[in-house]
PDB file of N, CA and C in Angstrom:
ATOM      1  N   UNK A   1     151.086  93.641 156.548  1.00  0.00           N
ATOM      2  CA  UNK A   1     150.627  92.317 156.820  1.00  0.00           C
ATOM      3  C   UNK A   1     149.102  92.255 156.931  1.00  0.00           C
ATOM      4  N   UNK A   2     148.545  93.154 157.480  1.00  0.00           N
ATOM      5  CA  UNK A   2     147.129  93.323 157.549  1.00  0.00           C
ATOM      6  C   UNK A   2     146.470  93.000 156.327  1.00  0.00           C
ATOM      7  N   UNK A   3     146.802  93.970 155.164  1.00  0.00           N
ATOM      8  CA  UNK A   3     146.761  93.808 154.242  1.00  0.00           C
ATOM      9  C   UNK A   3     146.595  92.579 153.390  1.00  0.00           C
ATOM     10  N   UNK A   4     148.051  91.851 153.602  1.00  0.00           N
ATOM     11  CA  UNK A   4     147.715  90.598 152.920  1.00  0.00           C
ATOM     12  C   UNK A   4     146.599  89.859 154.012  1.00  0.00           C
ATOM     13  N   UNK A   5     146.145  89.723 155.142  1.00  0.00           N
ATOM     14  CA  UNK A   5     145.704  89.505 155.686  1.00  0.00           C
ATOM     15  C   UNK A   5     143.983  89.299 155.369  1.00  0.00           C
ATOM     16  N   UNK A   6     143.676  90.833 155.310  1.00  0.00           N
ATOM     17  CA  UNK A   6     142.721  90.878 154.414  1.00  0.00           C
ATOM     18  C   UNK A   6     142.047  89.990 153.429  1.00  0.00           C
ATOM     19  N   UNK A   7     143.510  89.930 152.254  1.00  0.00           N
ATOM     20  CA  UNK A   7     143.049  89.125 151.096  1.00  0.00           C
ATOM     21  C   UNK A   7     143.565  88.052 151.382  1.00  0.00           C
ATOM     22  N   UNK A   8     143.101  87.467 152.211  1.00  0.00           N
ATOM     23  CA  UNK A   8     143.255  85.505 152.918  1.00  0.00           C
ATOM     24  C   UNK A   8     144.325  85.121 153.354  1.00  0.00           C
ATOM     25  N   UNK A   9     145.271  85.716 152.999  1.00  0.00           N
ATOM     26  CA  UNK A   9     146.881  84.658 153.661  1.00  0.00           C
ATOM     27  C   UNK A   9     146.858  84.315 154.888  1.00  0.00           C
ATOM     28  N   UNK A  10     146.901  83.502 155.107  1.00  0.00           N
ATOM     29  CA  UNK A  10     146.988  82.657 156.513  1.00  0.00           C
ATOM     30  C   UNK A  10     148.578  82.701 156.849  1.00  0.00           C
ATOM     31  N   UNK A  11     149.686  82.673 155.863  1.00  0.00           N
ATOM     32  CA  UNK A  11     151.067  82.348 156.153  1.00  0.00           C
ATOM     33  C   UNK A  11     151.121  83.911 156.654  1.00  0.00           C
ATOM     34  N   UNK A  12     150.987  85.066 156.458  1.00  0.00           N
ATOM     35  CA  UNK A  12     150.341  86.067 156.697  1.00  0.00           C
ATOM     36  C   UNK A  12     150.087  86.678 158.041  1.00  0.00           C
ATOM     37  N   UNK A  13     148.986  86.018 158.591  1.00  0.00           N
ATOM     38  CA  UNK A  13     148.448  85.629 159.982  1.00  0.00           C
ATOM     39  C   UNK A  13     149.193  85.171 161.104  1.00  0.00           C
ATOM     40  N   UNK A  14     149.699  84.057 160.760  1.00  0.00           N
ATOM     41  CA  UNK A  14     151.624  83.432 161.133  1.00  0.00           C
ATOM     42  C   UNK A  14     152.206  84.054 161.994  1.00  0.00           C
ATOM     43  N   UNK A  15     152.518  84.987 160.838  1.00  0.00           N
ATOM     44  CA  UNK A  15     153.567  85.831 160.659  1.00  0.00           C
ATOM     45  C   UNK A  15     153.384  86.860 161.459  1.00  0.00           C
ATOM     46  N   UNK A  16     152.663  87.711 161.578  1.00  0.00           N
ATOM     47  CA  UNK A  16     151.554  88.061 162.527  1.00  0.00           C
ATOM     48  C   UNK A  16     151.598  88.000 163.836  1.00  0.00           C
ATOM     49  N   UNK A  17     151.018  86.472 163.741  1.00  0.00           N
ATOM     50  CA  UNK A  17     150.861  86.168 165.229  1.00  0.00           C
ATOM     51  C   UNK A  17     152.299  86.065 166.108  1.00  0.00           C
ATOM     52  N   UNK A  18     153.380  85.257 165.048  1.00  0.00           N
ATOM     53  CA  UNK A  18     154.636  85.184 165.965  1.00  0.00           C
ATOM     54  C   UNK A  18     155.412  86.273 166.508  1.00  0.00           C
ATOM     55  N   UNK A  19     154.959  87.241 165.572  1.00  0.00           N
ATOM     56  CA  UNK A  19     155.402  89.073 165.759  1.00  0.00           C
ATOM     57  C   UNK A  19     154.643  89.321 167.363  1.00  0.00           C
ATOM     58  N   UNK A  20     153.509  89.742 167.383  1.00  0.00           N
ATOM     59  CA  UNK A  20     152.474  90.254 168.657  1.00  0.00           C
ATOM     60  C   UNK A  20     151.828  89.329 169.489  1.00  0.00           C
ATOM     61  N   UNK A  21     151.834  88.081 169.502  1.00  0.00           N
ATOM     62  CA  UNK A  21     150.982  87.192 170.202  1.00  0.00           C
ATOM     63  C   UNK A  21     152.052  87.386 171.916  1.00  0.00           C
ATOM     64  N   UNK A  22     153.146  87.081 172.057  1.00  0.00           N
ATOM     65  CA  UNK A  22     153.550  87.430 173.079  1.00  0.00           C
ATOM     66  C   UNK A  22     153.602  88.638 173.934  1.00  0.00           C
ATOM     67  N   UNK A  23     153.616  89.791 172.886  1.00  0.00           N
ATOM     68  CA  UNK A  23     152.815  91.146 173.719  1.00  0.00           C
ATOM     69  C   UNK A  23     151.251  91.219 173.843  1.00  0.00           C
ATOM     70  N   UNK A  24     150.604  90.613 173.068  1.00  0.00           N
ATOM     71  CA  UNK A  24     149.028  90.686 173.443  1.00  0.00           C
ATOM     72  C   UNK A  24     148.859  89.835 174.541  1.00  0.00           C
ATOM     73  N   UNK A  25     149.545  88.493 174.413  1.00  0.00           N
ATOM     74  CA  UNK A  25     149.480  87.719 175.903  1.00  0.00           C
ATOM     75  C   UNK A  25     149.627  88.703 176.786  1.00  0.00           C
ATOM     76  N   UNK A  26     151.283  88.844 177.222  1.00  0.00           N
ATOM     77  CA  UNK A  26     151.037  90.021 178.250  1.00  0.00           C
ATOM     78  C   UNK A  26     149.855  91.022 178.881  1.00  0.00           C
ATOM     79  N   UNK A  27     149.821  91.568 177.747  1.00  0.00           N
ATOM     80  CA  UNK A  27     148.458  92.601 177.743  1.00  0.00           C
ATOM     81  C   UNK A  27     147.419  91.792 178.504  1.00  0.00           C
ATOM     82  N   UNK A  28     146.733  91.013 177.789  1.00  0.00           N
ATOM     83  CA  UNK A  28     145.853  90.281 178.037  1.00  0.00           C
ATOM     84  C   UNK A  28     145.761  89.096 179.582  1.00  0.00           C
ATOM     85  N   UNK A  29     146.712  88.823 180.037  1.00  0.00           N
ATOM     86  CA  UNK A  29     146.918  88.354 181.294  1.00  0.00           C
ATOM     87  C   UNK A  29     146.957  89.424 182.305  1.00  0.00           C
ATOM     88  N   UNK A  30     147.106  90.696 181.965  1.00  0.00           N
ATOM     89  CA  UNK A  30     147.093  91.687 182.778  1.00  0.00           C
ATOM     90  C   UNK A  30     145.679  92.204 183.025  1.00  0.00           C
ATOM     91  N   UNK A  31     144.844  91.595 182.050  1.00  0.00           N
ATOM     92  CA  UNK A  31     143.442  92.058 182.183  1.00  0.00           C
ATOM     93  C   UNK A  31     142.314  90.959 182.552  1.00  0.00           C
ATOM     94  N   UNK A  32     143.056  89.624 182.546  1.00  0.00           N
ATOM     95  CA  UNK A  32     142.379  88.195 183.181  1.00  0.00           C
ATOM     96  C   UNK A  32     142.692  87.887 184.493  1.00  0.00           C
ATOM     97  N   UNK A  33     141.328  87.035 184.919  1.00  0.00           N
ATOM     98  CA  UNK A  33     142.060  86.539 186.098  1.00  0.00           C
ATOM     99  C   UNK A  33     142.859  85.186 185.945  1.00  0.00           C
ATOM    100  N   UNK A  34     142.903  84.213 184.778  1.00  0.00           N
ATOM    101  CA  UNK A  34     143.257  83.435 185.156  1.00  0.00           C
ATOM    102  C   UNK A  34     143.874  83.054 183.775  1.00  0.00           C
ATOM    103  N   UNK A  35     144.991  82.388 183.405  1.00  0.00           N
ATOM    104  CA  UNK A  35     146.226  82.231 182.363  1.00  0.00           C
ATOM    105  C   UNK A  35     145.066  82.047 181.613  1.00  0.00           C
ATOM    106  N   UNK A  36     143.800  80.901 181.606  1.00  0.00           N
ATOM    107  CA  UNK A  36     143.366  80.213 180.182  1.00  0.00           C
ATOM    108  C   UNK A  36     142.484  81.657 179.912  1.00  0.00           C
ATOM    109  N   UNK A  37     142.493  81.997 180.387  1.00  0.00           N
ATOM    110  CA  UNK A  37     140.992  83.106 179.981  1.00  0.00           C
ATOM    111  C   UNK A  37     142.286  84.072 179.191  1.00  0.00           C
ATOM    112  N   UNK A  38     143.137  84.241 179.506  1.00  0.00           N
ATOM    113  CA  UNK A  38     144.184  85.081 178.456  1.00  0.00           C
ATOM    114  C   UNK A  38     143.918  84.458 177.541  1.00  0.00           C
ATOM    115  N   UNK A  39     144.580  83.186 177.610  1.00  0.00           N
ATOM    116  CA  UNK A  39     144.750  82.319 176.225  1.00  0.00           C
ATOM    117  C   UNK A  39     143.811  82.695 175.235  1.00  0.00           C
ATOM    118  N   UNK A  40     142.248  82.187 175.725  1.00  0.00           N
ATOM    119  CA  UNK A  40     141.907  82.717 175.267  1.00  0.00           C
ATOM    120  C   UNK A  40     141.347  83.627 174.469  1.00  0.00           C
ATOM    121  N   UNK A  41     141.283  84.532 175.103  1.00  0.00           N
ATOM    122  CA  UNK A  41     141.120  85.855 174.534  1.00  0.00           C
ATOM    123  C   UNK A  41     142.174  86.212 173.516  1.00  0.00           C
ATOM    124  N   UNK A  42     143.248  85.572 173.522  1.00  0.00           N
ATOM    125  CA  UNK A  42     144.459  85.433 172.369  1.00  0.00           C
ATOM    126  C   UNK A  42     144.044  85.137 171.841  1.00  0.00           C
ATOM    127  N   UNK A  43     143.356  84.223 171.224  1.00  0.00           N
ATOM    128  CA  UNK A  43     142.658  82.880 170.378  1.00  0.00           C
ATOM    129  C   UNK A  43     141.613  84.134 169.524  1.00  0.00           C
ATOM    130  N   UNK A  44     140.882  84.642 170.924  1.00  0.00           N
ATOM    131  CA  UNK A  44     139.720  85.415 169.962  1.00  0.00           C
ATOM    132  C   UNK A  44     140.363  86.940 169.528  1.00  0.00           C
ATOM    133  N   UNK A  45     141.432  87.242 169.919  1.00  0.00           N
ATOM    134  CA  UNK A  45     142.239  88.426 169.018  1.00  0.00           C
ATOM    135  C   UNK A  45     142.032  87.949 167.750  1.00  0.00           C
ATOM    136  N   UNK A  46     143.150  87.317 168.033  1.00  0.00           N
ATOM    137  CA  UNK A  46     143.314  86.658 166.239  1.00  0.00           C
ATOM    138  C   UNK A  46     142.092  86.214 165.168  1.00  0.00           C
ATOM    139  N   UNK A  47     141.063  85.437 165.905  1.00  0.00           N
ATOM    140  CA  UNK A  47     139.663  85.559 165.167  1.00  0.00           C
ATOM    141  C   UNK A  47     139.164  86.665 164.605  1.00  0.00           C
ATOM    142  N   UNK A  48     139.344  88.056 165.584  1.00  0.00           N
ATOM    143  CA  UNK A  48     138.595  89.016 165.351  1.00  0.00           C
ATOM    144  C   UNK A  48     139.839  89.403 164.154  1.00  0.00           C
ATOM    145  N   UNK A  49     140.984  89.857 164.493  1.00  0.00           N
ATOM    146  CA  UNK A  49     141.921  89.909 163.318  1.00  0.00           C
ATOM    147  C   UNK A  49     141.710  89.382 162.096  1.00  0.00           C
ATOM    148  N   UNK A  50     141.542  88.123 162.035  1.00  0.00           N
ATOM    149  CA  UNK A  50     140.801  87.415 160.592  1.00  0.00           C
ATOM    150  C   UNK A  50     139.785  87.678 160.226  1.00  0.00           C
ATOM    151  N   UNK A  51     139.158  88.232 161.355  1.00  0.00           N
ATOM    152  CA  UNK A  51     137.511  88.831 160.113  1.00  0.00           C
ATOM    153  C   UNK A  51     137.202  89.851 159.770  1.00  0.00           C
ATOM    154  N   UNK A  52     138.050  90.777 160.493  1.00  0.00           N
ATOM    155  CA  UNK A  52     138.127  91.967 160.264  1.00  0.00           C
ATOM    156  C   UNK A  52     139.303  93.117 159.836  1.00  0.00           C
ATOM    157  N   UNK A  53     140.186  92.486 159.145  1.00  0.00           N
ATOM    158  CA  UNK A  53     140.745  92.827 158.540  1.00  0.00           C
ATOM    159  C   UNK A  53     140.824  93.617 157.347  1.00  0.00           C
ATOM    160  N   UNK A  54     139.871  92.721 156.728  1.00  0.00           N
ATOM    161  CA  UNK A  54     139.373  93.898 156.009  1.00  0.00           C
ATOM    162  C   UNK A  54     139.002  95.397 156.023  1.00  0.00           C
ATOM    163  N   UNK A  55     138.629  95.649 157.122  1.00  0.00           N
ATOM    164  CA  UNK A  55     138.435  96.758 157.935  1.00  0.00           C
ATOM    165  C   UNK A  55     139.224  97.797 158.114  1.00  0.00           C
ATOM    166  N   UNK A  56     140.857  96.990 158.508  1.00  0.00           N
ATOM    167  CA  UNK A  56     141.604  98.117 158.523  1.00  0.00           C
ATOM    168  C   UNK A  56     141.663  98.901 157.364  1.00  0.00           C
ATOM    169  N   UNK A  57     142.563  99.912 158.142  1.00  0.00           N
ATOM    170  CA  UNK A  57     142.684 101.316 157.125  1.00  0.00           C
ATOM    171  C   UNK A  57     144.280 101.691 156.382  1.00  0.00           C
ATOM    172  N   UNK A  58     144.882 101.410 155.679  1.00  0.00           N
ATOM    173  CA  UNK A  58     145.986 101.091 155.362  1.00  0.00           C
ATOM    174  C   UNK A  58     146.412 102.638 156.014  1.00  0.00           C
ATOM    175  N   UNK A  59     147.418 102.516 156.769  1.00  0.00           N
ATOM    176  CA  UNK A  59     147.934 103.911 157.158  1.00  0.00           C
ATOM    177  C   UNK A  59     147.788 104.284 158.825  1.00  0.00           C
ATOM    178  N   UNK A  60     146.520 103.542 159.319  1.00  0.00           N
ATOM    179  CA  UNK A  60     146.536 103.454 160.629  1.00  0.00           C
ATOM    180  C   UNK A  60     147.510 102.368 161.223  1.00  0.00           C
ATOM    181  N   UNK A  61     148.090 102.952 162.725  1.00  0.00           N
ATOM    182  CA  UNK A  61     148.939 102.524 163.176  1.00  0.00           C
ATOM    183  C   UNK A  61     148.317 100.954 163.490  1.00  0.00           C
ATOM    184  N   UNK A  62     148.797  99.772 162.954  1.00  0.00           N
ATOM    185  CA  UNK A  62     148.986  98.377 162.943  1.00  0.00           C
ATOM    186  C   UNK A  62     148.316  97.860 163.919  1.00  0.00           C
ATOM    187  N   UNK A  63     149.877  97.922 164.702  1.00  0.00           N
ATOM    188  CA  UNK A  63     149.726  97.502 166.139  1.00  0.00           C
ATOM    189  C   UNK A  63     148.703  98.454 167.114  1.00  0.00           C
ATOM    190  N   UNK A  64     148.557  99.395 166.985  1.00  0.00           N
ATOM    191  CA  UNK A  64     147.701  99.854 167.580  1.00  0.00           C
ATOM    192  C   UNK A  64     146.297  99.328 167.559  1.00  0.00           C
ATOM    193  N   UNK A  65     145.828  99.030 166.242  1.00  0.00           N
ATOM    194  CA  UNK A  65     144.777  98.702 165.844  1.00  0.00           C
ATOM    195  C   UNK A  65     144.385  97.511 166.132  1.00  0.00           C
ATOM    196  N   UNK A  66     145.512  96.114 166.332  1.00  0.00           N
ATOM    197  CA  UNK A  66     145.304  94.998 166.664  1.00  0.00           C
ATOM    198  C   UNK A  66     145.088  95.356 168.065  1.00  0.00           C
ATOM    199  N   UNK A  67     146.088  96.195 169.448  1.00  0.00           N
ATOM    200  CA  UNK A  67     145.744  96.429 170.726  1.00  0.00           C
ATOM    201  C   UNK A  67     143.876  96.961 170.816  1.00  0.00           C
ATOM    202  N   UNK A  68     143.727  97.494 170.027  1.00  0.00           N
ATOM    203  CA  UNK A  68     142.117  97.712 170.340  1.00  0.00           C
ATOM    204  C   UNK A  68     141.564  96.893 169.926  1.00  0.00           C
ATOM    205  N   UNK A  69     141.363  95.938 168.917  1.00  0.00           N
ATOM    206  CA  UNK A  69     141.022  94.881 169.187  1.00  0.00           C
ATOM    207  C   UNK A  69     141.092  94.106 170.200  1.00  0.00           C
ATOM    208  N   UNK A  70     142.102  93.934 170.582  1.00  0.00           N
ATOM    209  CA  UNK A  70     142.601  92.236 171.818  1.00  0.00           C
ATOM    210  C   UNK A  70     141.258  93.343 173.151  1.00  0.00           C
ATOM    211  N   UNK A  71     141.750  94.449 173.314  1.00  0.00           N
ATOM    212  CA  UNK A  71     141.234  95.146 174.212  1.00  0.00           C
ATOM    213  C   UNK A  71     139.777  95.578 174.496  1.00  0.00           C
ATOM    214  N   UNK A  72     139.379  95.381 173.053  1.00  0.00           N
ATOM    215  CA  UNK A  72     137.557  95.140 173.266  1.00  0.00           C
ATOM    216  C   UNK A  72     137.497  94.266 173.775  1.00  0.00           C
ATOM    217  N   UNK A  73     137.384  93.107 173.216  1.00  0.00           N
ATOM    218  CA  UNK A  73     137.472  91.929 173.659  1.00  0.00           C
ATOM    219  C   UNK A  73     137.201  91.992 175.235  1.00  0.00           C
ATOM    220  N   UNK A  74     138.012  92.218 175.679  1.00  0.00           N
ATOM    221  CA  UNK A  74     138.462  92.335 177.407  1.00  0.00           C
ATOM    222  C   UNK A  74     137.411  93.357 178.000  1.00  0.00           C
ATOM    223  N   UNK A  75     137.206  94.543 177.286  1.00  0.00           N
ATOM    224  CA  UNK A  75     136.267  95.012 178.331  1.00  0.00           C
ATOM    225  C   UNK A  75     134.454  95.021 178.135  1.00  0.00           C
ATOM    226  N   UNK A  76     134.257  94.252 176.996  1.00  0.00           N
ATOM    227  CA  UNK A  76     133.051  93.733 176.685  1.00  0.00           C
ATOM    228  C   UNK A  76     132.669  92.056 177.373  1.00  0.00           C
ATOM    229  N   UNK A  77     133.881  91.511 177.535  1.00  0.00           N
ATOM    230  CA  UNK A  77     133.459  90.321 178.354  1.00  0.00           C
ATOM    231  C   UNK A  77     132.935  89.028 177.092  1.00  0.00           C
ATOM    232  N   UNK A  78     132.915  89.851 175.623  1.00  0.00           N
ATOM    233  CA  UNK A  78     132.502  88.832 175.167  1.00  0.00           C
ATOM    234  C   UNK A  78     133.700  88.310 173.871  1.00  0.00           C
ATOM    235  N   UNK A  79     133.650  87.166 173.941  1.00  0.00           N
ATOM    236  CA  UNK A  79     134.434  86.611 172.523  1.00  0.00           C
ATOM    237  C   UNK A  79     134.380  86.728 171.505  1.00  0.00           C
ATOM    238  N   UNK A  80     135.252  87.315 170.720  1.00  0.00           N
ATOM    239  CA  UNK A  80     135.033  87.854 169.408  1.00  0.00           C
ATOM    240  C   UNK A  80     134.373  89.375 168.917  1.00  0.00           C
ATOM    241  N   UNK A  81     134.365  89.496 170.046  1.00  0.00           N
ATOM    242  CA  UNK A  81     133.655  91.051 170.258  1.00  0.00           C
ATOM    243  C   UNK A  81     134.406  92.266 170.439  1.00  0.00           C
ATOM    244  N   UNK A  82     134.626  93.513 169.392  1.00  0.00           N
ATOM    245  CA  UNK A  82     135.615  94.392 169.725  1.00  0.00           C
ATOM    246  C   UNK A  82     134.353  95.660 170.433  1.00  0.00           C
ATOM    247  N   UNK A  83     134.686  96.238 171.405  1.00  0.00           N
ATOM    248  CA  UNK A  83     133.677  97.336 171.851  1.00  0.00           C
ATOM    249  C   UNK A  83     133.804  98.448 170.882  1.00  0.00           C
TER     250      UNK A  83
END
């Protein structure tokens, strides 16, 4: 999915998101203080996911790769920002 991801699919992204957005929430409320600042930071997963996709490495573990994403995010403090 990354993959197509990469090369623009948004239905893609979707697909994607309906897969991991409820475990990155989790994740991510575990590292906020307050529900919207998860939200959030959900919001800017997925941003960073869309721009950097390209990036991935076909063969590295997926989900792993999206968790370090959501997880920069969180310990840099800034949006859209993977550490």
């Amino acid at each position: 999915m990354l993959v197509q991801i990469a090369h623009g699919s948004v239905k893609a992204l979707a697909e994607l998101y309906d897969l991991v957005a409820p475990l990155l929430l989790a994740l991510l409320r575990s590292r906020h203080a307050t529900a919207d600042q998860a939200d959030d930071a959900l919001v800017d997963a997925f941003v960073q996911i869309w721009q950097t996709a390209p990036a991935y490495s076909p063969g590295t573990a997926a989900l792993g790769w999206i968790i370090d994403l959501a997880q920069g995010d969180c310990r840099t403090g800034a949006p859209g920002r993977a550490a």
